[in-house]
C-alpha atoms as a PDB file:
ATOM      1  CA  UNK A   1      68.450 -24.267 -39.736  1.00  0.00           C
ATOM      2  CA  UNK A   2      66.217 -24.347 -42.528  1.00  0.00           C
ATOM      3  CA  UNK A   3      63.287 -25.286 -40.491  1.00  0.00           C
ATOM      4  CA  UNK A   4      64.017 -21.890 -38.025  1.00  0.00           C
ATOM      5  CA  UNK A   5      64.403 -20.075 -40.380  1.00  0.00           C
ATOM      6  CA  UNK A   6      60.411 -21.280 -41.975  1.00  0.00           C
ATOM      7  CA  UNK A   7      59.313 -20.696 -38.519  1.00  0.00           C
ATOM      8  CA  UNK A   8      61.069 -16.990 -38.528  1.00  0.00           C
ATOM      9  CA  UNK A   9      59.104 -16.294 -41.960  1.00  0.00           C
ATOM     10  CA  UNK A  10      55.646 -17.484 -40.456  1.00  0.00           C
ATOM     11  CA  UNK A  11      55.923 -15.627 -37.364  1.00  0.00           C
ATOM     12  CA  UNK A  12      56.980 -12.301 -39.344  1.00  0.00           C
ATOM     13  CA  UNK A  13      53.693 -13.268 -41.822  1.00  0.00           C
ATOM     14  CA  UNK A  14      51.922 -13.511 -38.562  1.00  0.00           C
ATOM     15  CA  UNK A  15      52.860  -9.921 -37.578  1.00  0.00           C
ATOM     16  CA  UNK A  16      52.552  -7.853 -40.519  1.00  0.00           C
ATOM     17  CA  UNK A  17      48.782  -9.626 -40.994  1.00  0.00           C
ATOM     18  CA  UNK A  18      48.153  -8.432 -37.233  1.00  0.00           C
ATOM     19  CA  UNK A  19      49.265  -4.978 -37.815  1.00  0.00           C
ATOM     20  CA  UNK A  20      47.254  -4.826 -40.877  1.00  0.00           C
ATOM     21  CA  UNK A  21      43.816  -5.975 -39.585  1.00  0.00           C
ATOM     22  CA  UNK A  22      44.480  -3.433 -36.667  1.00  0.00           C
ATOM     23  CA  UNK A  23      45.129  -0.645 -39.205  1.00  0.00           C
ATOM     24  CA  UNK A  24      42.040  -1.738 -41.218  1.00  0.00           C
ATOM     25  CA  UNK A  25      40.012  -1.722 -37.992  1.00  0.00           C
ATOM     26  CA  UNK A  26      41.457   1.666 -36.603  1.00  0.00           C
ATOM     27  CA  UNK A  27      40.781   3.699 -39.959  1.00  0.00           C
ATOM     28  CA  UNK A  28      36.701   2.794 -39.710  1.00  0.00           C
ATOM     29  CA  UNK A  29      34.441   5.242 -38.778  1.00  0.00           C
ATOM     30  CA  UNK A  30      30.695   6.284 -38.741  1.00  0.00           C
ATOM     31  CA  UNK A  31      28.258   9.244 -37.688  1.00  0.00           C
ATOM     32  CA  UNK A  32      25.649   8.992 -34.795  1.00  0.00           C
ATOM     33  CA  UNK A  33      23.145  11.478 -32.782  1.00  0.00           C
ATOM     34  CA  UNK A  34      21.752  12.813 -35.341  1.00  0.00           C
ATOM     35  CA  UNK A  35      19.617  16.559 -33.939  1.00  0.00           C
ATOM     36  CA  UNK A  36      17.958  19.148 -35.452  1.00  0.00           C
ATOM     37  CA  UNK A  37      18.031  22.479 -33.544  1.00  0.00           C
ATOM     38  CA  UNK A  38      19.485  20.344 -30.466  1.00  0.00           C
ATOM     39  CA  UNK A  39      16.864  17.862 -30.959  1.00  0.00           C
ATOM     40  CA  UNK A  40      16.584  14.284 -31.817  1.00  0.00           C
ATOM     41  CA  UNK A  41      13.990  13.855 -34.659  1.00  0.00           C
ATOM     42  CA  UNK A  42      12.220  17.082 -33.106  1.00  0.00           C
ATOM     43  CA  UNK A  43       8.638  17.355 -35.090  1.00  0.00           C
ATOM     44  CA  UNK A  44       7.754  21.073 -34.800  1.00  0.00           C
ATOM     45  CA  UNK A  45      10.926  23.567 -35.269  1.00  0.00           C
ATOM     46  CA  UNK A  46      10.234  26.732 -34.873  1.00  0.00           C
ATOM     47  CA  UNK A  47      12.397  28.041 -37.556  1.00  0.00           C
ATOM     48  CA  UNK A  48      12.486  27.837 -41.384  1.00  0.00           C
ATOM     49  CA  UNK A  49      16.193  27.961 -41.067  1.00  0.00           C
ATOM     50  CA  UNK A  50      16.822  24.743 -38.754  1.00  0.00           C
ATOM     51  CA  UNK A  51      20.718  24.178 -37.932  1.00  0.00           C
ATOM     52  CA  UNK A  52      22.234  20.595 -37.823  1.00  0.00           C
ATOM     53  CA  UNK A  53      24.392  18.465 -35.801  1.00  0.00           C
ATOM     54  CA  UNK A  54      26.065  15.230 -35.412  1.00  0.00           C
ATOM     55  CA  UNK A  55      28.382  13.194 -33.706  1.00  0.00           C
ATOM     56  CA  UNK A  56      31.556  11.498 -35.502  1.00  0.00           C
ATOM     57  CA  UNK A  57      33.144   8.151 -34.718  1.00  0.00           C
ATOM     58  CA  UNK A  58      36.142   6.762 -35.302  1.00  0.00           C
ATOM     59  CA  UNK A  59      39.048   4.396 -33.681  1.00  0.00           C
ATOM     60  CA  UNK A  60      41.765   5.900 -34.386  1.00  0.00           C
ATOM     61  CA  UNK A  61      43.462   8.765 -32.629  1.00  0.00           C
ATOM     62  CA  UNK A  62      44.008  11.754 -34.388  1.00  0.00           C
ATOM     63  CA  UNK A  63      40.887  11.430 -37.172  1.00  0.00           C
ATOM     64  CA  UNK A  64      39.384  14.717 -38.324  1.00  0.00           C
ATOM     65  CA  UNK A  65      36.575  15.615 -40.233  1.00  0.00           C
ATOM     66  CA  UNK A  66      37.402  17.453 -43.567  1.00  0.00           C
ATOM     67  CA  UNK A  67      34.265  17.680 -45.407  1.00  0.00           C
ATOM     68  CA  UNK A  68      30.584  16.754 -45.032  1.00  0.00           C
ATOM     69  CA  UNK A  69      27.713  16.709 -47.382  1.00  0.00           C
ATOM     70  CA  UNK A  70      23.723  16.894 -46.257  1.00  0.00           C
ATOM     71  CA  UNK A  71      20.688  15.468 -48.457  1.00  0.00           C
ATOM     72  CA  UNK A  72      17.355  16.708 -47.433  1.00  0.00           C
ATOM     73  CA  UNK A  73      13.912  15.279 -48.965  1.00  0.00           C
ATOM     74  CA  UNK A  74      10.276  15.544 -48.442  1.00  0.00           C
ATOM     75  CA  UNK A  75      10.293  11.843 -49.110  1.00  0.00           C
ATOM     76  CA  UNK A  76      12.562   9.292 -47.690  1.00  0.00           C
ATOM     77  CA  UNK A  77      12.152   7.503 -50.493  1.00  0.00           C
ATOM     78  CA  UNK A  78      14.003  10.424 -52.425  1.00  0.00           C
ATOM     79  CA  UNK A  79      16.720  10.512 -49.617  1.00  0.00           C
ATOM     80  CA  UNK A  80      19.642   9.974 -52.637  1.00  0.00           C
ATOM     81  CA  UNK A  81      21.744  11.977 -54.327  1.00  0.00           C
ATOM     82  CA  UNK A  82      19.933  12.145 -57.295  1.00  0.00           C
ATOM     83  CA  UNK A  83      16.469  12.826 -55.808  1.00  0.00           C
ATOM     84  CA  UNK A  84      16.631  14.769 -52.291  1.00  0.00           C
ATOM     85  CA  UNK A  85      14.388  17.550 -53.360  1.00  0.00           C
ATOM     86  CA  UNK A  86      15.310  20.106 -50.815  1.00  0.00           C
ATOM     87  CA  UNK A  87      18.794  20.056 -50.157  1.00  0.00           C
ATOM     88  CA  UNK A  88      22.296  18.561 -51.396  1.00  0.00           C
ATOM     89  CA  UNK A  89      25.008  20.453 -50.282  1.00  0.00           C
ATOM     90  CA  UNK A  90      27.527  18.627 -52.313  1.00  0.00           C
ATOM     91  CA  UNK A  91      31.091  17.857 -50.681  1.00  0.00           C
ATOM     92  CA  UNK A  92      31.319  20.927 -48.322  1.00  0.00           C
ATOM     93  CA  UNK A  93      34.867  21.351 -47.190  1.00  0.00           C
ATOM     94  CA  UNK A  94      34.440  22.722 -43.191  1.00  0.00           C
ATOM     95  CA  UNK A  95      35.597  20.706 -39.895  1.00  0.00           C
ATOM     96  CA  UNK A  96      32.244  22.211 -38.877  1.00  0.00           C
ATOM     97  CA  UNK A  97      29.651  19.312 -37.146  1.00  0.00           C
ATOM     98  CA  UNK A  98      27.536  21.660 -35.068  1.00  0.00           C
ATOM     99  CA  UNK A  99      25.120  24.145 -35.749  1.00  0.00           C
ATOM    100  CA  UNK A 100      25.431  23.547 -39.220  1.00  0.00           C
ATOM    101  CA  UNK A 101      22.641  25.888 -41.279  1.00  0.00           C
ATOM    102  CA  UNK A 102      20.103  24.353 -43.576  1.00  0.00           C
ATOM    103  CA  UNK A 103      20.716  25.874 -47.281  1.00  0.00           C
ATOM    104  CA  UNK A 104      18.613  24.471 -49.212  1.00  0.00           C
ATOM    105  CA  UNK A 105      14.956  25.387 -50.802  1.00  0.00           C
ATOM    106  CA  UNK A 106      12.618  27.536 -48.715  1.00  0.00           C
ATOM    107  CA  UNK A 107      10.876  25.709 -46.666  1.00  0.00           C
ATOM    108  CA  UNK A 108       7.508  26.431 -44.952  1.00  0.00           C
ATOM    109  CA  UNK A 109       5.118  25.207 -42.109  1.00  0.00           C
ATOM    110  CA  UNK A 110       3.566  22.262 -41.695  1.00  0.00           C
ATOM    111  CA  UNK A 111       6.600  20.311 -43.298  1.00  0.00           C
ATOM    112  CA  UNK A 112       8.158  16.689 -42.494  1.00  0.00           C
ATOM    113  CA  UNK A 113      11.441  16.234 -43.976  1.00  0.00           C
ATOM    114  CA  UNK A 114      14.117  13.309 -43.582  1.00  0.00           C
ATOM    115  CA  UNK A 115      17.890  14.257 -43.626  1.00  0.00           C
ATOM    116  CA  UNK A 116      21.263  12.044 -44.014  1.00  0.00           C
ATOM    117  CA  UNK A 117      25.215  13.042 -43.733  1.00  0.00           C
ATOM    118  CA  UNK A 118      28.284  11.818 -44.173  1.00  0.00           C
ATOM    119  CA  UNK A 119      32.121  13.097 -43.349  1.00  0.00           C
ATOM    120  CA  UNK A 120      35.355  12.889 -45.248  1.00  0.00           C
ATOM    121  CA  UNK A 121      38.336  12.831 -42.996  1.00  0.00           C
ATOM    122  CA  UNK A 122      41.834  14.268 -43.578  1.00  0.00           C
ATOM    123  CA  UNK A 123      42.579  11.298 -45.620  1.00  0.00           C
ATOM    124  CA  UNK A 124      40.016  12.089 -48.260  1.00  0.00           C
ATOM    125  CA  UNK A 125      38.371   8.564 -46.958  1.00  0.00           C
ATOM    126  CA  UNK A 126      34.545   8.960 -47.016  1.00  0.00           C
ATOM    127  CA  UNK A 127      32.477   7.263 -44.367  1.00  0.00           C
ATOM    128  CA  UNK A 128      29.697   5.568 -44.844  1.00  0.00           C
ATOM    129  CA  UNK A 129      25.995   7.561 -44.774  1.00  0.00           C
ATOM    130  CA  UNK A 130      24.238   7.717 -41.907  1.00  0.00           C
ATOM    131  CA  UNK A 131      20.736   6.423 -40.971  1.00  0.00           C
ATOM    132  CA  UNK A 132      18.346   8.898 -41.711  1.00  0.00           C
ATOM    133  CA  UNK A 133      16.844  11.238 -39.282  1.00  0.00           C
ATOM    134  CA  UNK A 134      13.910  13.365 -39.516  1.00  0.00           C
ATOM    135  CA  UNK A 135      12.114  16.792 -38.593  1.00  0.00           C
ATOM    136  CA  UNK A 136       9.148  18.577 -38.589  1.00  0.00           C
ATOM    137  CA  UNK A 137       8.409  22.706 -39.279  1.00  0.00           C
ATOM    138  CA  UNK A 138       5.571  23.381 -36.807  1.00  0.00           C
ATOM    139  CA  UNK A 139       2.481  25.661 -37.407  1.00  0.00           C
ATOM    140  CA  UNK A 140       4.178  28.981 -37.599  1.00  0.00           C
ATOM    141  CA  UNK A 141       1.171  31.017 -38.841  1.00  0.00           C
ATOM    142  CA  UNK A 142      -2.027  31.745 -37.703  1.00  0.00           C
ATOM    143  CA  UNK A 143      -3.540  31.278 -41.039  1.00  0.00           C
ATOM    144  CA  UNK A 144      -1.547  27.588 -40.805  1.00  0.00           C
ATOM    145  CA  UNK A 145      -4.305  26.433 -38.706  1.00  0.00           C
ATOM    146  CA  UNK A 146      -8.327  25.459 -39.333  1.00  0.00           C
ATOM    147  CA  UNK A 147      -8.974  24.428 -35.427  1.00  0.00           C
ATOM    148  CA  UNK A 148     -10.316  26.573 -33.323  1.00  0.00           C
ATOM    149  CA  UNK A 149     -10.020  26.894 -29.382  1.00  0.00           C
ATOM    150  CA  UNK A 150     -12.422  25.078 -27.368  1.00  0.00           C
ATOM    151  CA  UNK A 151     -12.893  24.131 -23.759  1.00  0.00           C
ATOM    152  CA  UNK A 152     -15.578  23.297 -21.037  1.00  0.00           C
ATOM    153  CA  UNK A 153     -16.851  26.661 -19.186  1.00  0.00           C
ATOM    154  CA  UNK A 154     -18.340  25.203 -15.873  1.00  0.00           C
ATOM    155  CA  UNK A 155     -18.693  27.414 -12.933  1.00  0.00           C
ATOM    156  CA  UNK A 156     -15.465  26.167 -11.539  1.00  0.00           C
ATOM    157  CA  UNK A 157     -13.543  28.373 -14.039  1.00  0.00           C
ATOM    158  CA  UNK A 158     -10.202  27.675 -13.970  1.00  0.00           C
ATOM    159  CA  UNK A 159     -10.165  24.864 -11.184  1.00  0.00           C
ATOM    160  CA  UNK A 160     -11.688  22.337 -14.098  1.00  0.00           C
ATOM    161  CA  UNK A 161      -9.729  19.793 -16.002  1.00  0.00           C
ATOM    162  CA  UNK A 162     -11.869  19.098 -18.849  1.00  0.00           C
ATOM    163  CA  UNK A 163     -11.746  15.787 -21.141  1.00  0.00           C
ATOM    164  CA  UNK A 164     -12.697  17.216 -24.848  1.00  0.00           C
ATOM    165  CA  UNK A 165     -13.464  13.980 -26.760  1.00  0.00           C
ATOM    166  CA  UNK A 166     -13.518  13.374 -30.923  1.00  0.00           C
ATOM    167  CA  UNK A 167     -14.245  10.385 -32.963  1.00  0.00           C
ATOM    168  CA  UNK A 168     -13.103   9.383 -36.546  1.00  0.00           C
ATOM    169  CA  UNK A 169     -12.527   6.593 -38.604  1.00  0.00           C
ATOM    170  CA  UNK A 170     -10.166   5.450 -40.954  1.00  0.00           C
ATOM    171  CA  UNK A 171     -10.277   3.217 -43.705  1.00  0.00           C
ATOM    172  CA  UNK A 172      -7.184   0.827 -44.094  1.00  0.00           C
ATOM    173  CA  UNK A 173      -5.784   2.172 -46.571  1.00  0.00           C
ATOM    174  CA  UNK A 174      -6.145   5.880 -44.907  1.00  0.00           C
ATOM    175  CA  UNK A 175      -2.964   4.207 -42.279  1.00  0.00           C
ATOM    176  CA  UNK A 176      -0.364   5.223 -44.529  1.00  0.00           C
ATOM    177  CA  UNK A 177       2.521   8.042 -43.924  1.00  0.00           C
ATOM    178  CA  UNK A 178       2.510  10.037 -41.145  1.00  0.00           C
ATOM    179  CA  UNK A 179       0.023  11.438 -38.781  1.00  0.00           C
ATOM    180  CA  UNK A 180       0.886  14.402 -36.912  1.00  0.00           C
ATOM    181  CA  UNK A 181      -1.005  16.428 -33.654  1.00  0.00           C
ATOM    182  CA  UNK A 182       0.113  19.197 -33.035  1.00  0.00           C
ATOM    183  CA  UNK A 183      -1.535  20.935 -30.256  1.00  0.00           C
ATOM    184  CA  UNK A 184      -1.854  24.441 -29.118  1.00  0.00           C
ATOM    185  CA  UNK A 185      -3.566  24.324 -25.190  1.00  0.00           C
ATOM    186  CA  UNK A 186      -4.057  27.680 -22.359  1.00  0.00           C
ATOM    187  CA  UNK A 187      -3.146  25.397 -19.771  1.00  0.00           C
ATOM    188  CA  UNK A 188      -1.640  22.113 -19.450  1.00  0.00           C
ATOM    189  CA  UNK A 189      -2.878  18.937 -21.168  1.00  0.00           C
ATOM    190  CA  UNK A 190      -2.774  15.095 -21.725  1.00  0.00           C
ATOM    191  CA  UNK A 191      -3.216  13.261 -24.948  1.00  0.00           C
ATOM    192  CA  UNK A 192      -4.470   9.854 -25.526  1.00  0.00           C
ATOM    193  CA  UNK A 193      -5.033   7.906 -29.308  1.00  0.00           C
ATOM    194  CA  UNK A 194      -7.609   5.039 -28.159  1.00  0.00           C
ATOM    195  CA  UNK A 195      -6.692   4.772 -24.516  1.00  0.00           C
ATOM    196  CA  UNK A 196      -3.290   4.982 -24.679  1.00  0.00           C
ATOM    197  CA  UNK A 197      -1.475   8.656 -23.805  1.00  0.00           C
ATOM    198  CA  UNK A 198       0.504   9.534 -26.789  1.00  0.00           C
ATOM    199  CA  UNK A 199       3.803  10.255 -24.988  1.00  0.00           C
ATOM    200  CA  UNK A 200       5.552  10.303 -21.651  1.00  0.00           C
ATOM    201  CA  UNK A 201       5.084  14.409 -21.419  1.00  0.00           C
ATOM    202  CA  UNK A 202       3.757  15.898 -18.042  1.00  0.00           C
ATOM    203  CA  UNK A 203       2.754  19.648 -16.975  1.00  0.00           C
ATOM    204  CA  UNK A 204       2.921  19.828 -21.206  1.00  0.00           C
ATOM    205  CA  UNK A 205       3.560  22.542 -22.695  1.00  0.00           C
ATOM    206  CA  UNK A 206       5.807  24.434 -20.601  1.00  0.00           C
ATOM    207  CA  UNK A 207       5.720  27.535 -19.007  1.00  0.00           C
ATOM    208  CA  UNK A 208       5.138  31.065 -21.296  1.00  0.00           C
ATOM    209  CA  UNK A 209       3.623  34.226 -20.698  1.00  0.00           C
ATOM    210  CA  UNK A 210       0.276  34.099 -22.700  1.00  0.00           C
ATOM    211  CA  UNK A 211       0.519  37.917 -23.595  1.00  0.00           C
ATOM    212  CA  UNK A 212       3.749  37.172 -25.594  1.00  0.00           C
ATOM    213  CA  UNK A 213       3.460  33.505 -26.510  1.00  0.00           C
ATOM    214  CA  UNK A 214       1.203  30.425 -26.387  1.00  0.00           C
ATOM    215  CA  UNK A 215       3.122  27.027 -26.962  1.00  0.00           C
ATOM    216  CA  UNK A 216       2.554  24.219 -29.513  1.00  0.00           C
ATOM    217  CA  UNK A 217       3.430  20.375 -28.997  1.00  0.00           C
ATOM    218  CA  UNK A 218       3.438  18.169 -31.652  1.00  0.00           C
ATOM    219  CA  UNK A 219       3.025  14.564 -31.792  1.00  0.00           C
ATOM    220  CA  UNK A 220       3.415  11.699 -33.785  1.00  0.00           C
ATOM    221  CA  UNK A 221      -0.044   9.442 -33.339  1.00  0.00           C
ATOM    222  CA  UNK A 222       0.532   6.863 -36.291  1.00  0.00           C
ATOM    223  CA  UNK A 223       1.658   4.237 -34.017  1.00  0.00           C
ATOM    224  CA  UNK A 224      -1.740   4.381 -31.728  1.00  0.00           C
ATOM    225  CA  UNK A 225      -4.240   4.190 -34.759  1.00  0.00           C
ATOM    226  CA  UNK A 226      -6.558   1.376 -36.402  1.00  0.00           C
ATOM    227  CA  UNK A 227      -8.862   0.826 -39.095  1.00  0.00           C
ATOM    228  CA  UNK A 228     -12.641   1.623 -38.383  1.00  0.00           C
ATOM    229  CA  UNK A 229     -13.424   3.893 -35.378  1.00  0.00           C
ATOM    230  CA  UNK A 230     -10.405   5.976 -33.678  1.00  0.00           C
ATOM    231  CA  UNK A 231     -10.641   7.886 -30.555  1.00  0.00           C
ATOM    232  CA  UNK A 232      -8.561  10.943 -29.323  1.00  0.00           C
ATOM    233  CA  UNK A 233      -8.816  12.376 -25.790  1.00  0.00           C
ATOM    234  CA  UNK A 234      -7.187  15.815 -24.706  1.00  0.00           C
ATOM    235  CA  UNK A 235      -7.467  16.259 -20.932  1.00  0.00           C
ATOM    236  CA  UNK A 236      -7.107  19.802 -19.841  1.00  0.00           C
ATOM    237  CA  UNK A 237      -5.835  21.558 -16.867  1.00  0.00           C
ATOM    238  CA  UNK A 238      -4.846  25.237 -16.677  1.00  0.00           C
ATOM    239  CA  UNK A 239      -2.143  25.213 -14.366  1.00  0.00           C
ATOM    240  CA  UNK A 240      -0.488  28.341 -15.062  1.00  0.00           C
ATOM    241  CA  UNK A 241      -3.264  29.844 -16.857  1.00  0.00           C
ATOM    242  CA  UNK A 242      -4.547  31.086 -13.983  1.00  0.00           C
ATOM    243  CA  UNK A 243      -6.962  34.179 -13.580  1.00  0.00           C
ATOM    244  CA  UNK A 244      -4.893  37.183 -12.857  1.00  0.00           C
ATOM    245  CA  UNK A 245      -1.823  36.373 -14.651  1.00  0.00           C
ATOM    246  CA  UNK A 246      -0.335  38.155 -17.917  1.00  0.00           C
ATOM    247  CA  UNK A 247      -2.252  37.438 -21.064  1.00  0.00           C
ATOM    248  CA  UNK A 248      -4.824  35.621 -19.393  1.00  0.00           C
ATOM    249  CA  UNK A 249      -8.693  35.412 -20.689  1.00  0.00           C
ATOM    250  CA  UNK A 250     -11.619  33.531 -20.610  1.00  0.00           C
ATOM    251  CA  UNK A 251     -12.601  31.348 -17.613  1.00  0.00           C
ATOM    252  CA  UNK A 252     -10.983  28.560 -18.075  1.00  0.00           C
ATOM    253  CA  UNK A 253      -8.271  25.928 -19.786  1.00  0.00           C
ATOM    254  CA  UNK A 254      -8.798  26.005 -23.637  1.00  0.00           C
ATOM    255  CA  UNK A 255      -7.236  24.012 -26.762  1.00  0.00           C
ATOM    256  CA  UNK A 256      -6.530  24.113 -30.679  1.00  0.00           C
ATOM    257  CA  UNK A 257      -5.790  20.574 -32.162  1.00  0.00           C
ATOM    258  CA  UNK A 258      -4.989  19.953 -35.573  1.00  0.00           C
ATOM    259  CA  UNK A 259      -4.388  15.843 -36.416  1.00  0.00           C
ATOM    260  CA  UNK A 260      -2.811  16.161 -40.343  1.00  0.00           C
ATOM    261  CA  UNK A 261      -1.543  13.063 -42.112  1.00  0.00           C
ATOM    262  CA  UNK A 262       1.775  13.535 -44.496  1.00  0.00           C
ATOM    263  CA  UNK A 263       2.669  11.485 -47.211  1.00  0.00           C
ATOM    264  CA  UNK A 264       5.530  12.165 -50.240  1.00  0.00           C
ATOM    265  CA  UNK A 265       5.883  15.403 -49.702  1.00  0.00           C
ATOM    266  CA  UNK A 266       1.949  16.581 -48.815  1.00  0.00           C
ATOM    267  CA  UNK A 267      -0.773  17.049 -46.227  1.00  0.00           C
ATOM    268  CA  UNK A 268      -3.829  16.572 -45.442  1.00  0.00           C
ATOM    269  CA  UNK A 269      -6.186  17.814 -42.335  1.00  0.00           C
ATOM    270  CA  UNK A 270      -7.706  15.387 -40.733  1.00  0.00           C
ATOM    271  CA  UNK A 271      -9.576  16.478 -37.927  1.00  0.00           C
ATOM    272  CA  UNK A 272      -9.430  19.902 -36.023  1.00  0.00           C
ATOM    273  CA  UNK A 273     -10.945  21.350 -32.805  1.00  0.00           C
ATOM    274  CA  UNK A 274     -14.554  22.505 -32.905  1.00  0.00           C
ATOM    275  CA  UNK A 275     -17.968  22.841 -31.944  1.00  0.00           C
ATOM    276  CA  UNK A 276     -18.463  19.235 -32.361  1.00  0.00           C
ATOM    277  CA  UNK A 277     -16.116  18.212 -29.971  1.00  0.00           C
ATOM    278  CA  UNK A 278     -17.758  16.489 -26.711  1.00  0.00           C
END
């Protein structure tokens, strides 16, 4: 009897430890899918007032998010409470994980930032941060850029696709932070960092009408460059800056490039479209 009743005890020890691990398991949750305006780690915005979302996780039925609090730095080396320079919203009680409006210092063009979150849920539990994301403020001024437009006027006009070609060279120690292109092209184009296109894009930018609105792309290039001699490429086309249509000058495709490098907080031009382009 005394020997049932041991194996009673172990199998309701048994239980109870089973229903506890699930509980433990159930109640964890995290934050993914980090975007900016809609975007995942987008590196031009075209606002100063960028909104936020995110995606919550959890196990168990039923969780809800109570709270949330968003760090913003310059520097993701000052992406902590006690340092992010641009924005802590402190414990912000809302459900809200859409859309949610940057409030922090002004910010202004040319800017790459790094931002973090995390969620309270209607248990006051707190989850865990997530990984950092980032975002960029494009060129939003005219007096933001240095570059100039250039192209190759040929007698075909608008039926050539020119390849504008610039050199530069970089010390080793010049590789550090980030280096960003953004470019501003009347027509389509292609970019390539030392024989290797910089992203996936095609027919880039899209469409606009060029009376209203030109379009910028902006690219991360710190990837594709070396020490010593570095070689970038923009091939031209001028698909729908065609002769005739809205806004349209000149006799051909034409481009403004502007390769800055940004580290803690600042930037520096590298290289811009000009005369001495090939």
């Amino acid at each position: 009897m005394a020997l049932t009743s041991k194996y009673f005890q172990l199998a309701i020890l048994s239980i109870i430890l089973i229903l506890t691990s699930g509980c433990t398991h159930s109640d964890r949750f995290s934050i993914s899918e980090l975007t900016c305006e809609s975007l995942k780690d987008p590196l031009g915005v075209n606002t100063l007032h960028p909104q936020f979302s995110w995606k919550n996780n959890s196990d168990r039925q039923g969780a809800t998010q109570t709270a949330y609090q968003i760090l913003v730095a310059d520097d993701i080396k000052k992406l902590n409470e006690k340092e992010a320079n641009l924005w802590n919203s402190r414990k912000i009680s809302s459900s809200s994980n859409i859309w949610v409006e940057y409030a922090g210092e002004s910010l202004h063009s040319g800017q790459l930032l790094c931002w973090k979150v995390r969620v309270w849920d209607e248990n006051g539990n707190v989850s865990p941060w997530s990984k950092p994301a980032r975002f960029g403020v494009g060129l939003l001024d005219s007096d933001n850029w240095a570059a100039s437009y250039i192209g190759y006027p040929s007698e075909k006009g608008f039926h050539s696709c020119p390849q504008l070609r610039k050199t530069f060279s970089l010390s080793k120690a010049d590789i550090k932070g980030a280096y960003l292109l953004h470019v501003n092209s009347l027509g389509y184009h292609e970019v390539f960092m030392n024989g290797t296109k910089v992203s996936e894009d095609v027919l880039s930018p899209a469409v606009s009408q060029f009376n209203k609105r030109s379009l910028i792309v902006t690219f991360d290039v710190t990837p594709l460059l070396k020490p010593g001699e570095n070689n970038l490429v923009i091939w031209l086309g001028s698909g729908w800056y065609t002769e005739g249509l809205p806004g349209v000058t000149g006799n051909g495709p034409a481009v403004r490039a502007q390769l800055e490098r940004m580290s803690g907080g600042t930037k520096e031009i590298v290289l811009c479209t000009d005369a001495s382009w090939v």
